[in-house]
Every structure is written in C-alpha cells, then in structure tokens.
N, C-alpha and C. Protein backbone atom coordinates (compact mmCIF):
# COMPACT_ATOMS: atom_id res chain seq x y z
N UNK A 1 -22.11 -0.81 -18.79
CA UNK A 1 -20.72 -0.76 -19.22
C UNK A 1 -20.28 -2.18 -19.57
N UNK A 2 -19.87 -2.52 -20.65
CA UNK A 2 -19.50 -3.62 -21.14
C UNK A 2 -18.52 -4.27 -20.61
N UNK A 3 -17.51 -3.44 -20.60
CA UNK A 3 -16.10 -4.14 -19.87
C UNK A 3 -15.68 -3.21 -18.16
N UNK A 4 -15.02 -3.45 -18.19
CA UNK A 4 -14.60 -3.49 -16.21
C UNK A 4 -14.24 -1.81 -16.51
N UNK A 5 -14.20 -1.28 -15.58
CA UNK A 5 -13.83 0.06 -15.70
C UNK A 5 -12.16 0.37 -15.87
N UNK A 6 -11.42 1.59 -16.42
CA UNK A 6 -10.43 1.85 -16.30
C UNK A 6 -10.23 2.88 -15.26
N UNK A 7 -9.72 2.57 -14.19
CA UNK A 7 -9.26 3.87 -13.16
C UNK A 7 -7.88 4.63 -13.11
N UNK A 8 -7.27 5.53 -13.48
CA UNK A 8 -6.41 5.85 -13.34
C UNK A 8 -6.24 6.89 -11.87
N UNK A 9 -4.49 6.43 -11.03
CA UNK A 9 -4.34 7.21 -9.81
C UNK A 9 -3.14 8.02 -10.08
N UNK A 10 -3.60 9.20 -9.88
CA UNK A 10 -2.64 10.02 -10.43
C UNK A 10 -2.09 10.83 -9.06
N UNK A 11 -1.38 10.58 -8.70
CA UNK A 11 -0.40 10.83 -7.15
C UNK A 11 1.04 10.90 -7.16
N UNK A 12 1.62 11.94 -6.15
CA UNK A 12 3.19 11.54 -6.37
C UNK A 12 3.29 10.89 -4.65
N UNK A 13 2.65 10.56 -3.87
CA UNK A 13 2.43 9.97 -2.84
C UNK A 13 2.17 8.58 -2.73
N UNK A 14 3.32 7.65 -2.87
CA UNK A 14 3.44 6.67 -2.97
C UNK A 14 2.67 5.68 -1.77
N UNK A 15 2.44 5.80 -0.48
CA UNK A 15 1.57 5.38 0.38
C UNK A 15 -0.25 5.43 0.03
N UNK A 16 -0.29 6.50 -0.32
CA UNK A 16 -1.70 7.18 -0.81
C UNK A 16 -1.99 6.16 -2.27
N UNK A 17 -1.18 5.64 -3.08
CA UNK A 17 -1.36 5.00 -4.45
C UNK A 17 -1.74 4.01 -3.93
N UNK A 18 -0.72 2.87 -2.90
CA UNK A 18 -0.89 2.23 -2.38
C UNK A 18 -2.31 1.86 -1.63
N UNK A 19 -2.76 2.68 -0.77
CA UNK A 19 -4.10 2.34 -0.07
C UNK A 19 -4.70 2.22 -1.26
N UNK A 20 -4.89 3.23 -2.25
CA UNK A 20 -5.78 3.56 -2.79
C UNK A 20 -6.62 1.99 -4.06
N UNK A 21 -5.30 1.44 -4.39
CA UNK A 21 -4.90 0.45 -5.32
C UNK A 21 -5.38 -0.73 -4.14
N UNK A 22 -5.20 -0.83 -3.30
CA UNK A 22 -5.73 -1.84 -2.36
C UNK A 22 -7.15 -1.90 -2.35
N UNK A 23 -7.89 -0.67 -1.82
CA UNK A 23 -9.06 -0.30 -1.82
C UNK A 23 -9.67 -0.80 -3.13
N UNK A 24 -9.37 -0.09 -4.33
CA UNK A 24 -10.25 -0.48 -5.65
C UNK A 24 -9.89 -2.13 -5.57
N UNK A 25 -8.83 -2.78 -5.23
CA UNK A 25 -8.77 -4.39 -6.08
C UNK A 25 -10.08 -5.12 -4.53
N UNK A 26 -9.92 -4.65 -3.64
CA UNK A 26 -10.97 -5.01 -2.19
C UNK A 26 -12.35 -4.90 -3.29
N UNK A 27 -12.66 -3.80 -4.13
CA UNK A 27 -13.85 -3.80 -4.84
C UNK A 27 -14.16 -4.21 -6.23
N UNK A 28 -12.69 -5.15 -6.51
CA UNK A 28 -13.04 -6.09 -7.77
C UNK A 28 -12.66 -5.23 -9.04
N UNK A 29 -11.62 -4.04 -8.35
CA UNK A 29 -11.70 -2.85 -9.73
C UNK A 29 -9.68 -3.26 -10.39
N UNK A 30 -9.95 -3.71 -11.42
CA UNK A 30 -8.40 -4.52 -11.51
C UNK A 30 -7.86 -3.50 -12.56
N UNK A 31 -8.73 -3.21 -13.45
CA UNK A 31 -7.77 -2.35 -14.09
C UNK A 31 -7.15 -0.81 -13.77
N UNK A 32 -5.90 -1.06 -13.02
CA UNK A 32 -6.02 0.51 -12.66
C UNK A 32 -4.42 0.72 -12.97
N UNK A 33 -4.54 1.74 -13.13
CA UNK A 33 -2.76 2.48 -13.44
C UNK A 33 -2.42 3.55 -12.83
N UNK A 34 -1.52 4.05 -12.15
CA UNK A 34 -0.74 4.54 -11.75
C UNK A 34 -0.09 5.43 -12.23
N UNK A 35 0.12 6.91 -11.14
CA UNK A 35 0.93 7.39 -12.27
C UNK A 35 1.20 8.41 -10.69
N UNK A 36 2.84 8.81 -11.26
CA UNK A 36 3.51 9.90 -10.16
C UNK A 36 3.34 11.08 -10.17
N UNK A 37 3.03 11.58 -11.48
CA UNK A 37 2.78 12.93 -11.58
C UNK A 37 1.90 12.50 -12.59
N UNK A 38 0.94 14.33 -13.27
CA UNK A 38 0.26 15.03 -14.54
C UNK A 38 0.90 14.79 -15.44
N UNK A 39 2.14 14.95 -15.68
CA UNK A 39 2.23 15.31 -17.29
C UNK A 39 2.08 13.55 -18.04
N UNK A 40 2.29 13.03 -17.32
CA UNK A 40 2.80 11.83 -18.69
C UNK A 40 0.68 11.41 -18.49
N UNK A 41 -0.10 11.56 -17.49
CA UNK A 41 -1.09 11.20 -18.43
C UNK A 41 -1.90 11.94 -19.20
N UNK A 42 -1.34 13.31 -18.81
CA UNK A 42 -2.19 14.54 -19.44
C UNK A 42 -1.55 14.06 -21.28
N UNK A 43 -1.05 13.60 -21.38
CA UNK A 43 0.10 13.65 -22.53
C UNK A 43 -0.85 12.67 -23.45
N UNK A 44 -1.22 11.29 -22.83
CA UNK A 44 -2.05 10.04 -22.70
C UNK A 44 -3.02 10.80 -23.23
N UNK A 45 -3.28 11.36 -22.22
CA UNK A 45 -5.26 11.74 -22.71
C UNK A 45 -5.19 12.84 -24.50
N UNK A 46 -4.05 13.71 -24.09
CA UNK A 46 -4.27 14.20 -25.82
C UNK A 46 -3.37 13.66 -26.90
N UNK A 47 -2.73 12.39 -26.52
CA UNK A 47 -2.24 11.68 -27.59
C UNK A 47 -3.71 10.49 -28.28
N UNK A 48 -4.38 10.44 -27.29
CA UNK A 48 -5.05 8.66 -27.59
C UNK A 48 -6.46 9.05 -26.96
N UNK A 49 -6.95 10.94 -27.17
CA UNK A 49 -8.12 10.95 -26.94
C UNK A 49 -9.09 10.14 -28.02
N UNK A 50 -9.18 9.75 -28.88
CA UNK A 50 -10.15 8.92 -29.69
C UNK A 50 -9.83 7.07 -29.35
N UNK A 51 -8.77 7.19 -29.13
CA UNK A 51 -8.96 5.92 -28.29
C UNK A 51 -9.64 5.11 -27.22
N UNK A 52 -11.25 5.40 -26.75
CA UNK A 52 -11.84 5.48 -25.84
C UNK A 52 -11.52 4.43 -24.62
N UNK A 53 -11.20 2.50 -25.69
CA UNK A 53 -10.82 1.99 -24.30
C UNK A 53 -9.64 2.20 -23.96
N UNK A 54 -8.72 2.93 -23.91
CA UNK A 54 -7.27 3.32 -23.32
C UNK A 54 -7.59 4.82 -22.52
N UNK A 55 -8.66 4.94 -22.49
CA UNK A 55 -8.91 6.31 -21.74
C UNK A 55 -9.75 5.89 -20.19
N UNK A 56 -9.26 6.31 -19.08
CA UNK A 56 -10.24 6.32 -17.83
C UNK A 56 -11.14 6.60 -17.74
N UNK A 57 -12.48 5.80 -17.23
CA UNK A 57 -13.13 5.72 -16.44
C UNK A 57 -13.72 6.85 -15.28
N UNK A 58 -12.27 6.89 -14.61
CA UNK A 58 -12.19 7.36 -13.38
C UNK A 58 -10.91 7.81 -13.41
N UNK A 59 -10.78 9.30 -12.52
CA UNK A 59 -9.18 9.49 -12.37
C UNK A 59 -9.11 10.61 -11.07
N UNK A 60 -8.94 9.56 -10.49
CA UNK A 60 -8.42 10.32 -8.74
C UNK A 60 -7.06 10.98 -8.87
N UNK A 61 -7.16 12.38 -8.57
CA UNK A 61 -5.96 13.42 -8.73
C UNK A 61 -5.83 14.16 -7.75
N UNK A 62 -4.39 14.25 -7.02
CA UNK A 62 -4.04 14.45 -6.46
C UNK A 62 -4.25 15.99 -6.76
N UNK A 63 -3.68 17.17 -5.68
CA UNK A 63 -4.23 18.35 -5.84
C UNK A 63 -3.18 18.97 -5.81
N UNK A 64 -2.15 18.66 -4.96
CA UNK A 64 -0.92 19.20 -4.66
C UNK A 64 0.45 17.90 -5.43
N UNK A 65 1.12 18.57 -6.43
CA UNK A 65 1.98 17.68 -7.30
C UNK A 65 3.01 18.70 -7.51
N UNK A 66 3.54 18.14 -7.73
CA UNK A 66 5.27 18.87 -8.72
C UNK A 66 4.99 19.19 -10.02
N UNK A 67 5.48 19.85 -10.84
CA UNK A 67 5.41 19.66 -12.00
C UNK A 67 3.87 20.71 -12.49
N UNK A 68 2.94 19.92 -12.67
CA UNK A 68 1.68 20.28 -12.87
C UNK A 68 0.70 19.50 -11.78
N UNK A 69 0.23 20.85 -10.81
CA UNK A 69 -0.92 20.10 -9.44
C UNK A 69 -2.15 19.61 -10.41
N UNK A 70 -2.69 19.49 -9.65
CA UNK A 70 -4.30 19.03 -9.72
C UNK A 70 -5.34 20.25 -10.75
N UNK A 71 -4.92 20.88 -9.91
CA UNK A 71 -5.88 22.09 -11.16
C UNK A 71 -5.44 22.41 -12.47
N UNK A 72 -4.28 22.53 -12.82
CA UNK A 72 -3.29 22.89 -13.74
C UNK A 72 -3.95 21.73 -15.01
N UNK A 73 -3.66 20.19 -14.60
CA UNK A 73 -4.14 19.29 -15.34
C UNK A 73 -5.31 19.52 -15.20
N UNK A 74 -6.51 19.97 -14.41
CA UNK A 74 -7.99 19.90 -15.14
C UNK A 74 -7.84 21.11 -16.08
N UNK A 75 -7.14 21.95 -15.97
CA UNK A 75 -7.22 23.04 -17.13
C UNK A 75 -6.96 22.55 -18.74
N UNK A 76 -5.81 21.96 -18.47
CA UNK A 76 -5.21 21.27 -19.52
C UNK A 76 -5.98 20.05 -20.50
N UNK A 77 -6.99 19.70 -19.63
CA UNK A 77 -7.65 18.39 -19.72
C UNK A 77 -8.88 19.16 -20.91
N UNK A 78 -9.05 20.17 -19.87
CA UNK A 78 -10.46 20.93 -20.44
C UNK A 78 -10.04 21.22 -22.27
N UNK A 79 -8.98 21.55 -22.31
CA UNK A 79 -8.67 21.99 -24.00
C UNK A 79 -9.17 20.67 -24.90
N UNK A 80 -8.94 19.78 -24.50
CA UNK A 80 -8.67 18.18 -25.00
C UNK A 80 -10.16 17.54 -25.03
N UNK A 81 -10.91 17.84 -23.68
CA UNK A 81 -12.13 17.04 -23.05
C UNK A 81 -13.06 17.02 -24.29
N UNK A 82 -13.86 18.17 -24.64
CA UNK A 82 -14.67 18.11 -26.10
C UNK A 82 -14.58 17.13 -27.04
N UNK A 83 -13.17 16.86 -26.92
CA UNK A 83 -12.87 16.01 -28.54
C UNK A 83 -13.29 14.19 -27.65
N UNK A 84 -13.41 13.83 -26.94
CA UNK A 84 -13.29 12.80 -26.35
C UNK A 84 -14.86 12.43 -26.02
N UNK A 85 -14.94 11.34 -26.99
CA UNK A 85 -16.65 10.66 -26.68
C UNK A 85 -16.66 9.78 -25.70
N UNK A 86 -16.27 10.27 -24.38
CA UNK A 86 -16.36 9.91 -23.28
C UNK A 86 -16.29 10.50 -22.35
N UNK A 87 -17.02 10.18 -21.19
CA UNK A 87 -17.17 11.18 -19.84
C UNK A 87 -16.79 10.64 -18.89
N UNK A 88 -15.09 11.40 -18.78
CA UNK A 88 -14.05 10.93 -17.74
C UNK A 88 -14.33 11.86 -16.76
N UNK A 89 -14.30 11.06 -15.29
CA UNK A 89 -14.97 11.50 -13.76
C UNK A 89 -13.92 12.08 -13.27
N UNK A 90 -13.26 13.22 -12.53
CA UNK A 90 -12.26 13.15 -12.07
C UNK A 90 -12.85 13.65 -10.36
N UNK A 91 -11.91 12.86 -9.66
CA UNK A 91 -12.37 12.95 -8.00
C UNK A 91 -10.88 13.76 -7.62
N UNK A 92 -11.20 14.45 -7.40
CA UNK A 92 -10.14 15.02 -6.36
C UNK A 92 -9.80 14.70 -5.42
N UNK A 93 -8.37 14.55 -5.17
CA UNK A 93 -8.00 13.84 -3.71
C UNK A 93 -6.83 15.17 -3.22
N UNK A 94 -7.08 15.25 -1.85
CA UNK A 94 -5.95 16.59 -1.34
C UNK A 94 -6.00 16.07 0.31
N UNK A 95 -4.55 16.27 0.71
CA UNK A 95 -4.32 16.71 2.47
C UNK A 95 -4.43 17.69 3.21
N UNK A 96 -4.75 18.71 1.79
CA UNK A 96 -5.36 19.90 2.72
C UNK A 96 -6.56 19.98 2.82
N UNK A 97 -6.53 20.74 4.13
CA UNK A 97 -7.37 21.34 4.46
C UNK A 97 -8.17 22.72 4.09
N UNK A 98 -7.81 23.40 3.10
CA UNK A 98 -8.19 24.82 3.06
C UNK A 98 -9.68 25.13 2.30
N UNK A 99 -10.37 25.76 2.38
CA UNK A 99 -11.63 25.66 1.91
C UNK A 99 -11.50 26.03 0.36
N UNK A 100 -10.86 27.09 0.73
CA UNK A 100 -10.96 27.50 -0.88
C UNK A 100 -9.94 26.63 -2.13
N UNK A 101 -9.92 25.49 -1.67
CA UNK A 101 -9.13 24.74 -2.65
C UNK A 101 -10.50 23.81 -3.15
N UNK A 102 -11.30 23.79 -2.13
CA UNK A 102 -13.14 23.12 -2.55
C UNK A 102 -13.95 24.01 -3.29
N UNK A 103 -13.83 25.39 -2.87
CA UNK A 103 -14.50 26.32 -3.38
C UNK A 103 -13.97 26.18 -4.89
N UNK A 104 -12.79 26.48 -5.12
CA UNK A 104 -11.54 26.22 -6.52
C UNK A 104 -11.99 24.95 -7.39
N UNK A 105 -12.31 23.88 -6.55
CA UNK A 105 -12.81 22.53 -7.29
C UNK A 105 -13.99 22.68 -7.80
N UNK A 106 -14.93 23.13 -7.17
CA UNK A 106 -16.19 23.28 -7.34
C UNK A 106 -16.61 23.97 -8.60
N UNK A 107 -15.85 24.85 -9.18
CA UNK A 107 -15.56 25.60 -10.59
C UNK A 107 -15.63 24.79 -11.50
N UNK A 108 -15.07 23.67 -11.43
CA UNK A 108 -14.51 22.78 -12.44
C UNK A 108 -15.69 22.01 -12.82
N UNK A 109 -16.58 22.01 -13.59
CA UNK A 109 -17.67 20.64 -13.92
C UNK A 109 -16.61 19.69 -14.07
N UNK A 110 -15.60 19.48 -14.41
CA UNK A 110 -15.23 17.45 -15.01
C UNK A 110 -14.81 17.09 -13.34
N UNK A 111 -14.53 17.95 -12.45
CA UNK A 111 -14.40 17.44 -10.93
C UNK A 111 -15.75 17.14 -10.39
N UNK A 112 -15.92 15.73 -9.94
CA UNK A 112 -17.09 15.52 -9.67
C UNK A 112 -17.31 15.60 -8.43
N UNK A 113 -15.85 15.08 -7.88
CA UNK A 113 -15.96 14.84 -6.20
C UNK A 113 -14.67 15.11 -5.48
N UNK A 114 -14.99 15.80 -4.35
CA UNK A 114 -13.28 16.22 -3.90
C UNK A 114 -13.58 15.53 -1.99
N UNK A 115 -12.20 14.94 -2.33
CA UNK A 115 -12.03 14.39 -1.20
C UNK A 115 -10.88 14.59 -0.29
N UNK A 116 -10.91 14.51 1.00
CA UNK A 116 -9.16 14.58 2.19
C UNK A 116 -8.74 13.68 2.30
N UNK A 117 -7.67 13.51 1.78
CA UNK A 117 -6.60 12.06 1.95
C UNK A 117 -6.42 11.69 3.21
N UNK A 118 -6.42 10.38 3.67
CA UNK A 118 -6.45 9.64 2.74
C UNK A 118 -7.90 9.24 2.92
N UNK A 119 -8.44 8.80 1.72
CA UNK A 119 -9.91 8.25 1.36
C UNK A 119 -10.14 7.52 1.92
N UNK A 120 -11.33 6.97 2.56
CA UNK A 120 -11.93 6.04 3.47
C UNK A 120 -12.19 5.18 2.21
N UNK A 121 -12.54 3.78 2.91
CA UNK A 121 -13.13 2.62 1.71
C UNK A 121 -14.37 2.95 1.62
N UNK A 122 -15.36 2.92 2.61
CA UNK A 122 -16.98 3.57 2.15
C UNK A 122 -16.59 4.58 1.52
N UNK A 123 -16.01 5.52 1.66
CA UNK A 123 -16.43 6.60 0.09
C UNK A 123 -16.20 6.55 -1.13
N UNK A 124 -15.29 5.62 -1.16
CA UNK A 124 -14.34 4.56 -2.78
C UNK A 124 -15.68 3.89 -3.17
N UNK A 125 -15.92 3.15 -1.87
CA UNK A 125 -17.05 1.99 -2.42
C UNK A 125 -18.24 3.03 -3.37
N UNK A 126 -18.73 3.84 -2.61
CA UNK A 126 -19.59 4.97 -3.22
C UNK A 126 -19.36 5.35 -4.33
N UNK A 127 -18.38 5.83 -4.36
CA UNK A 127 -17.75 6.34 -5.64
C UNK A 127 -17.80 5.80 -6.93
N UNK A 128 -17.34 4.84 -6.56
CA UNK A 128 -17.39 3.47 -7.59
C UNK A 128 -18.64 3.11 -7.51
N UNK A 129 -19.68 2.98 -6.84
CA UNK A 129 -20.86 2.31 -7.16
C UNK A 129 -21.78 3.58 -8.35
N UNK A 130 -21.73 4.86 -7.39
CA UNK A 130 -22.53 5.96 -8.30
C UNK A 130 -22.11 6.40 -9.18
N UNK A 131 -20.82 6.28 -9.32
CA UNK A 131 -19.98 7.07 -10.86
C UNK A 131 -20.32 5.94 -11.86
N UNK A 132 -19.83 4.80 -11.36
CA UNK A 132 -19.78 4.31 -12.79
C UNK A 132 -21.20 3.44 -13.00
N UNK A 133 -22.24 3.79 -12.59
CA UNK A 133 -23.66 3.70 -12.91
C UNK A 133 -24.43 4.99 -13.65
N UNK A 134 -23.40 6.67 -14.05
CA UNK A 134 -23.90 7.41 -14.52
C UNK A 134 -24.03 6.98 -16.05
C-alpha cells in the first residue's frame, strides 16, 4: 500500500469513537474520520465511489445506530460495492450480546470481522496488521 491507510469510525457513541481513535493513532494510523451515524458516509461512498483515495480502507460500524444500523448500511453499501475498484473491510463493532446478530453478520461477505464493544487494542492491533496486508 503506497500511502497510510484510510479508516473510517462510524458510531453514534461518542466514548467508543474516542477509544477507538486513540487506539488506531497508539498504532501510527492518522488518517481516520469519524462519523455519528450511516447516512452521511453511505452518501460518501456512492457519491465519490471512483474516487478510490477518498474511500476507506477500513470501516468499523457500529451495529446498533439511529437512522440506518449497521446492517441496513451494509445492504446499502452492497448496491454501490461492484462499482468500486477497491476492497473496503468492514469490522463490525456491537454491545450486544445476541448470537444471532453474528450469525446475521456472518451473511454479509464485505463484514470481515465482528467484534463486542468496546474493542481491546490487541484485536485493533490485529486487525490492522492482517487487513491491511490483504
């Protein structure tokens, strides 16, 4: 990869952005953006899908949101994903507990990895080491 990765955190859990944004800059990962809810980057991704460096890397999504959750935007994503010569990772991040919200993820090929908030740094570190070496 030529240049530094783009991570986008897509959360309406302002503590959770926080660790999370701590964690990636602890691993040298600077470009990252933020976001409170789905729609404004779902919007991003099918306004400026041919735009590859303005597109993530990486995009940790929250599961439970207002507006449009976590699944809703991988649905949404999926219409768009084809057109995009790039292979954006999305990790799932959730406080629940329920199985079948893993079972539900697991459907999804562009979900690579689903995780229980809040994320430990060894599994970030991981994350970041094996994703963006695919």
């Amino acid at each position: 990869m030529n240049q530094e990765p783009l991570v986008w955190v897509i959360d309406d859990d302002d503590i959770s952005k926080y660790v999370m944004k701590r964690y990636l800059k602890q691993l040298s990962i600077s470009r990252i953006i933020d976001f409170p809810d789905s729609v404004q980057p779902l919007k991003l991704i099918q306004d400026k899908y041919a735009s590859l460096d303005e597109l993530p890397d990486i995009i940790f999504l929250d599961l439970n949101m207002p507006i449009l959750n976590g699944f809703d935007f991988v649905k949404d994503f999926q219409t768009v994903a084809t057109k995009i010569e790039k292979k954006i990772k999305i990790i799932m991040l959730t406080s629940s507990i329920n199985g079948e919200d893993v079972d539900h993820a697991k459907t999804y090929p562009e979900i690579t990895d689903y995780f229980i908030k809040p994320i430990k740094y060894r599994d970030l570190e991981r994350i970041m080491n094996v994703e963006l070496k695919k």
